[in-house]
C-alpha atoms as a PDB file:
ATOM      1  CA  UNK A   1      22.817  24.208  -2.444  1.00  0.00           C
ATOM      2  CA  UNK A   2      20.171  22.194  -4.157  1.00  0.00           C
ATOM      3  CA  UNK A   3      16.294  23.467  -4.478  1.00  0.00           C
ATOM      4  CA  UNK A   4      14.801  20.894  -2.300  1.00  0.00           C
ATOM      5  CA  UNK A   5      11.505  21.070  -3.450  1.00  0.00           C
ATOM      6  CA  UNK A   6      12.358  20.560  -6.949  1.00  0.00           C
ATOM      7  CA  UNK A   7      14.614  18.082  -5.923  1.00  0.00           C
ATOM      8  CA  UNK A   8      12.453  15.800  -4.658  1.00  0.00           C
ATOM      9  CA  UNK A   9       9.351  17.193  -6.566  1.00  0.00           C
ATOM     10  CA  UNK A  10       8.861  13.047  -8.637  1.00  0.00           C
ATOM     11  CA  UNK A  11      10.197  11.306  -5.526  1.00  0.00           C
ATOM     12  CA  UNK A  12       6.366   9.614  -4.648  1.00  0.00           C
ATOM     13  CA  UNK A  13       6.999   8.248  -8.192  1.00  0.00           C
ATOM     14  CA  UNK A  14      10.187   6.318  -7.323  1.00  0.00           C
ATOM     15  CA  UNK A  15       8.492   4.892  -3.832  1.00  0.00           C
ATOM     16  CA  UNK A  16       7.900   1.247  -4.245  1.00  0.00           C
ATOM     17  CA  UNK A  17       5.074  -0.543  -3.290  1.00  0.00           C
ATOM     18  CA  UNK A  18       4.729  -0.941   0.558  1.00  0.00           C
ATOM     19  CA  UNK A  19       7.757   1.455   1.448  1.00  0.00           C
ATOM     20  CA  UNK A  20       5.964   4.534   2.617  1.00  0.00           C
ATOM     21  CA  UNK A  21       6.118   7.077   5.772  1.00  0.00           C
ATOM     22  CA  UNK A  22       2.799   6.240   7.965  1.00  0.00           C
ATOM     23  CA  UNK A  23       1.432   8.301   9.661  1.00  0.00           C
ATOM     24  CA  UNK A  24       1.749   6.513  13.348  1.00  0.00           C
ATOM     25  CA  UNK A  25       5.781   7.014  12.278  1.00  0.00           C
ATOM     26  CA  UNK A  26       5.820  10.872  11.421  1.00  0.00           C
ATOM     27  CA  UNK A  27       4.003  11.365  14.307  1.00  0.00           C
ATOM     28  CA  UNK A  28       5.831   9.771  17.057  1.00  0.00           C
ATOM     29  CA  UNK A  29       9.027  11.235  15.474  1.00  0.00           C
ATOM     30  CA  UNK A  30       6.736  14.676  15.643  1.00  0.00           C
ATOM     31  CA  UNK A  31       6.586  13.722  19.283  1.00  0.00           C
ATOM     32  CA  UNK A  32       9.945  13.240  20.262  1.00  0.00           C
ATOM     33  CA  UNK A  33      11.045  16.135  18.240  1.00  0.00           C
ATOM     34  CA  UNK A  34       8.537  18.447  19.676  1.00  0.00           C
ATOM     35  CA  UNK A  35       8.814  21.942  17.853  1.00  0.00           C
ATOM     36  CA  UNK A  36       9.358  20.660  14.566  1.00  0.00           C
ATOM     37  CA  UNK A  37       6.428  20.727  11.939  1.00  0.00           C
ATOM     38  CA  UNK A  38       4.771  17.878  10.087  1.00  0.00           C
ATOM     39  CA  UNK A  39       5.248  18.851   6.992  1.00  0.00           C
ATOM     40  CA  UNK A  40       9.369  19.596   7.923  1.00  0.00           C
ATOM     41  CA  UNK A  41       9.217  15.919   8.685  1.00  0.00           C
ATOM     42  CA  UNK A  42       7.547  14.669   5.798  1.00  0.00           C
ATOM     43  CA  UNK A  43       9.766  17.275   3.340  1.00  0.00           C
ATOM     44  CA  UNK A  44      13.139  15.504   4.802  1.00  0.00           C
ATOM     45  CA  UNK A  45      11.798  11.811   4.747  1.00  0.00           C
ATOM     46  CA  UNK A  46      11.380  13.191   0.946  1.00  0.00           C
ATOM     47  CA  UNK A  47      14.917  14.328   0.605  1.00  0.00           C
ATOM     48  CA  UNK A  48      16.440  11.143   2.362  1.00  0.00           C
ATOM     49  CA  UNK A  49      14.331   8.748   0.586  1.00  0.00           C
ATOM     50  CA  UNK A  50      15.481  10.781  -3.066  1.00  0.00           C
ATOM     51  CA  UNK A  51      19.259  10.887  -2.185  1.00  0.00           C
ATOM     52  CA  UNK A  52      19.019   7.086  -1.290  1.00  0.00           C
ATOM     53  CA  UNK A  53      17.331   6.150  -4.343  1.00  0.00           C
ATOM     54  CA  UNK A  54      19.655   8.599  -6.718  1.00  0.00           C
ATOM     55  CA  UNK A  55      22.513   7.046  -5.291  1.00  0.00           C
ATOM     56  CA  UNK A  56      21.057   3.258  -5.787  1.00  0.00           C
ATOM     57  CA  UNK A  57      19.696   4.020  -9.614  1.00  0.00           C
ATOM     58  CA  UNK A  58      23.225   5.376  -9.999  1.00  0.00           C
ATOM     59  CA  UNK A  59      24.989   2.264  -8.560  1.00  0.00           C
ATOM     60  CA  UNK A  60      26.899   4.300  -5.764  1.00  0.00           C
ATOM     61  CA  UNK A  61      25.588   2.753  -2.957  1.00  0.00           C
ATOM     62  CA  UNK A  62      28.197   0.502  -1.052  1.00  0.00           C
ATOM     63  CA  UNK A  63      26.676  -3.115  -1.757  1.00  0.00           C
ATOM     64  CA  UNK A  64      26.326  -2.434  -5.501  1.00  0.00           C
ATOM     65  CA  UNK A  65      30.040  -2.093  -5.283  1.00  0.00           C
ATOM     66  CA  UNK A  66      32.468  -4.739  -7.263  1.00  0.00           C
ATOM     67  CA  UNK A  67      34.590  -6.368  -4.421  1.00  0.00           C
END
């Protein structure tokens, strides 16, 4: 198991320009999830956002692939 927090301890430094969680969106997924916490929310945008860009810097994702 990976240390989240660590994990994704640089990942507002890999955010581009314009590609951010606002807060109108956390909160209507806060909302519909009643129960969970903001900052659970925010912590696995994090962790989803990391993983995606890993995988892209990396070349794994699907449409980086040679056909």
């Amino acid at each position: 198991m990976i240390n989240v927090y660590k994990y994704t301890e640089e990942t507002f430094n890999h955010v581009p320009k314009g590609y951010c969680a606002y807060g109108s969106e956390i909160e209507q997924i806060y909302k519909e999830n009643s129960g969970l916490l903001y900052d659970c929310i925010v912590d696995a945008w994090k962790l989803g956002f990391e993983q995606a860009y890993r995988a892209a810097k990396a070349g794994k994702l699907d449409f980086q692939q040679q056909q």
